[in-house]
C-alpha atoms as a PDB file:
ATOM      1  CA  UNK A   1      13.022  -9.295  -9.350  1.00  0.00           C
ATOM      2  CA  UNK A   2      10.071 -11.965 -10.291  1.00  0.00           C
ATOM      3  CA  UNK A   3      12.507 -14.429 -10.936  1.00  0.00           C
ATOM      4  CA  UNK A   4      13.602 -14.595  -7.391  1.00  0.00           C
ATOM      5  CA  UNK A   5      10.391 -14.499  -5.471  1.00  0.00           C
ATOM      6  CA  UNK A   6      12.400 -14.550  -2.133  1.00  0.00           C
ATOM      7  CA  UNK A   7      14.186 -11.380  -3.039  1.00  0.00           C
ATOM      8  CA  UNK A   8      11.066  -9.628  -4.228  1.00  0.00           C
ATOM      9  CA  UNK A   9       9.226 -10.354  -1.296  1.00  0.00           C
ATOM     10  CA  UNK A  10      11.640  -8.566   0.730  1.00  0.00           C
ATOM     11  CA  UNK A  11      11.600  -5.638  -1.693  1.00  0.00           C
ATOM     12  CA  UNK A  12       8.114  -5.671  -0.637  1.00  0.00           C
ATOM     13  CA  UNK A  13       8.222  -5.923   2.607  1.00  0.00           C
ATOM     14  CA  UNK A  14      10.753  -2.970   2.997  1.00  0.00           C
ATOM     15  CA  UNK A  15       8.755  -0.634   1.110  1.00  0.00           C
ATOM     16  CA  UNK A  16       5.515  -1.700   2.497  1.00  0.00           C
ATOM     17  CA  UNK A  17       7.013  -0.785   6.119  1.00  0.00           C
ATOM     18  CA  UNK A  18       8.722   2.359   5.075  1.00  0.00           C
ATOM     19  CA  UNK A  19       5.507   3.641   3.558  1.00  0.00           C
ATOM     20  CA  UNK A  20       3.924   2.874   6.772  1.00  0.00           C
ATOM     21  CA  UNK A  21       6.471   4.454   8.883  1.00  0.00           C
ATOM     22  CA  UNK A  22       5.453   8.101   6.211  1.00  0.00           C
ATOM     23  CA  UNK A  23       2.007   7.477   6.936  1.00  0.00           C
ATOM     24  CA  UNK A  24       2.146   7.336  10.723  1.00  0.00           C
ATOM     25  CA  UNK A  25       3.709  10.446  10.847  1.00  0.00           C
ATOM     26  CA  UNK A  26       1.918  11.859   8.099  1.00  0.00           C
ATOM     27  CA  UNK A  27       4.625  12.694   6.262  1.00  0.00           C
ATOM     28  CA  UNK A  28       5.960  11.455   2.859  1.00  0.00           C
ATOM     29  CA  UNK A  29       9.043  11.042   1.143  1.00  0.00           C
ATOM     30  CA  UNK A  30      10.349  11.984  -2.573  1.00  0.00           C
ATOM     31  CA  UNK A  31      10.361   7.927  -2.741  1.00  0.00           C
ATOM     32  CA  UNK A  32       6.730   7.609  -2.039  1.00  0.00           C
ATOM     33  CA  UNK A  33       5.662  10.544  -3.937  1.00  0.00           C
ATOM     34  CA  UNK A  34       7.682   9.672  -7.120  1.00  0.00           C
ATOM     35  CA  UNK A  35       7.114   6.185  -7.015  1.00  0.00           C
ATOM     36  CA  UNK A  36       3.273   5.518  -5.873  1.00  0.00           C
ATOM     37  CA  UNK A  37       0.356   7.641  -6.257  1.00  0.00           C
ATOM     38  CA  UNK A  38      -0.506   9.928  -2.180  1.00  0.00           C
ATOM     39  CA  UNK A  39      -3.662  10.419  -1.761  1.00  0.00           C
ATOM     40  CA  UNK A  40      -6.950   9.959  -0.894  1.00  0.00           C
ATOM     41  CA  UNK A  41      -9.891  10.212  -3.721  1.00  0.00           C
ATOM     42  CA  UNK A  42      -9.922   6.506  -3.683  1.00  0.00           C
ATOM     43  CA  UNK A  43      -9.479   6.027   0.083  1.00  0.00           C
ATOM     44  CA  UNK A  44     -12.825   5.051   1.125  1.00  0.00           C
ATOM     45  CA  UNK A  45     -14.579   6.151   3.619  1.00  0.00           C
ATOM     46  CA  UNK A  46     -12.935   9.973   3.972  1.00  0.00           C
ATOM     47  CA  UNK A  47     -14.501  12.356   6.193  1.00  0.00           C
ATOM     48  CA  UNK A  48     -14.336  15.465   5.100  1.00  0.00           C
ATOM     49  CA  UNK A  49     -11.770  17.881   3.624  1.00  0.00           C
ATOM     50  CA  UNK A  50     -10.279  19.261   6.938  1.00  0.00           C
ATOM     51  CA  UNK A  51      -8.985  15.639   8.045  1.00  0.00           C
ATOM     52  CA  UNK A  52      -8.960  13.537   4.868  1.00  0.00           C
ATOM     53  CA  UNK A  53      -7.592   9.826   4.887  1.00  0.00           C
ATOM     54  CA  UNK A  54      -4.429   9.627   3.038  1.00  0.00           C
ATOM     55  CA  UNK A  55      -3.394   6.380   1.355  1.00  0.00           C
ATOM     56  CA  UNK A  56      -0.684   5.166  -1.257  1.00  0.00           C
ATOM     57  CA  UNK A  57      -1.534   3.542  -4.425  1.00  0.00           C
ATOM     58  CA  UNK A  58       1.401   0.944  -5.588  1.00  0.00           C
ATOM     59  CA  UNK A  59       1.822   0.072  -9.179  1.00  0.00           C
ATOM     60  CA  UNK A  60       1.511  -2.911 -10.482  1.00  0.00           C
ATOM     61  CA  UNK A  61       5.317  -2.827 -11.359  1.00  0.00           C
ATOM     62  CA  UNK A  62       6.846  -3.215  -7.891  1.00  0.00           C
ATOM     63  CA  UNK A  63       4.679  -6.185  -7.121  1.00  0.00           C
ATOM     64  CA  UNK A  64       4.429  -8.149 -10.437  1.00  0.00           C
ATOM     65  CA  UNK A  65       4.897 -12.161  -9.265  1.00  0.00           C
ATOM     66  CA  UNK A  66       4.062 -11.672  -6.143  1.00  0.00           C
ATOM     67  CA  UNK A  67       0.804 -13.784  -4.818  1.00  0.00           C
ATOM     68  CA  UNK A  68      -1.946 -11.780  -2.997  1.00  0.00           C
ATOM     69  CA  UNK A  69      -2.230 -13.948  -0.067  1.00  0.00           C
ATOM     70  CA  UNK A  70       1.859 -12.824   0.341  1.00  0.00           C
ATOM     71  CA  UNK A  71       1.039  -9.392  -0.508  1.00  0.00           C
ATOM     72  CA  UNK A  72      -1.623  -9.581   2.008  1.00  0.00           C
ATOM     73  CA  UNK A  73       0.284 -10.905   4.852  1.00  0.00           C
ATOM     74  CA  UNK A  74       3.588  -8.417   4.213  1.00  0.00           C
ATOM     75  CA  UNK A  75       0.999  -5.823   4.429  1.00  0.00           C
ATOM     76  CA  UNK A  76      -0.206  -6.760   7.289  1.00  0.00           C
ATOM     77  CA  UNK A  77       2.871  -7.134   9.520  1.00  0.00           C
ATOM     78  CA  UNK A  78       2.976  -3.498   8.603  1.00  0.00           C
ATOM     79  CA  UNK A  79      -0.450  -2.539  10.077  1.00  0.00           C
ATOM     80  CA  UNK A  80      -1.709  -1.248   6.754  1.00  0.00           C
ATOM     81  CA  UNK A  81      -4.600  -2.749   4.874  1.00  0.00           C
ATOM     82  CA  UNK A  82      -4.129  -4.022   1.336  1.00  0.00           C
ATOM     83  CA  UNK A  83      -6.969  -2.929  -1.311  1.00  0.00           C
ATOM     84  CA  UNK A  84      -7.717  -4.513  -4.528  1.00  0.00           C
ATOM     85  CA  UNK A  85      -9.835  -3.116  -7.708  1.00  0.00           C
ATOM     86  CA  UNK A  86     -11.541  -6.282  -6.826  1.00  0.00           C
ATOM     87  CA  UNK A  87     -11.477  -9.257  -4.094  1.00  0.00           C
ATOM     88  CA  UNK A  88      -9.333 -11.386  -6.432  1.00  0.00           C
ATOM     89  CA  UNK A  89      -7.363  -8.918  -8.476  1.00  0.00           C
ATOM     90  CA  UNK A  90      -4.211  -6.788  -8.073  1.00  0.00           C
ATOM     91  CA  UNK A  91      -4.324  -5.361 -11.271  1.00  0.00           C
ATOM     92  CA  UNK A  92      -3.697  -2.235 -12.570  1.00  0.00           C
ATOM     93  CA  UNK A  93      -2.718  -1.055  -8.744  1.00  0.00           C
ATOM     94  CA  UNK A  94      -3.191  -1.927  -4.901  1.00  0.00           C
ATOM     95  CA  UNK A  95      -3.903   0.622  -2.246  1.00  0.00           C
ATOM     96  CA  UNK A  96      -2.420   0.832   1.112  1.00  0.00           C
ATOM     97  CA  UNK A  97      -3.900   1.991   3.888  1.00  0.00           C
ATOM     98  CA  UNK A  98      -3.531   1.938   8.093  1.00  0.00           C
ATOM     99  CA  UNK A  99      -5.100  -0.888   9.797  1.00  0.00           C
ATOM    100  CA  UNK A 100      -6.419   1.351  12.395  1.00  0.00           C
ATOM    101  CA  UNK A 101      -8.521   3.265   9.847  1.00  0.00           C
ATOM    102  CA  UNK A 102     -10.491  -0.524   8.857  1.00  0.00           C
ATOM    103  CA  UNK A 103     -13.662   0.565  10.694  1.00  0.00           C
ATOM    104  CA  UNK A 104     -14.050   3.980   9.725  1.00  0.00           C
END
């Protein structure tokens, strides 16, 4: 898919707003589950174990070619925040998260 970025971005954007359809209703699919890592370990900023904040980790597979700034912004139409292992770097994996849970 990297060697049509067009294409790839809208790869991207369809799974980015599918996962965030699961995640507002709190439920996920075999897709998401087989595909991307659910959880929350590495969601920071999880309250306790009653109510814990549930994220999906993407692999660096789907997105490979795809700038972070895009990444960012496809994210973002989505309402879901886009994590790095650092501010400039999407490697080995990104998290996603709801926009709504940026202040907690």
């Amino acid at each position: 898919m990297s060697h049509d970025p067009a294409n790839h971005e809208r790869y991207l954007d369809r799974e980015f707003g599918r996962i965030s359809t699961e995640m507002q209703k709190g439920k996920y699919g075999w897709r998401t589950r087989f595909y991307h890592y659910v959880g929350a370990r590495w969601v920071t900023g999880a309250r306790d174990s009653e109510s814990p904040l549930v994220g999906v980790m993407v692999g660096c597979r789907e997105y490979r070619g795809v700038p972070l700034n895009v990444m960012r912004g496809i994210a973002h139409r989505h309402r879901l925040i886009l994590d790095t292992p650092t501010p400039n770097s999407i490697r080995p994996s990104v998290s996603l998260r709801p926009a709504q849970w940026e202040n907690m």
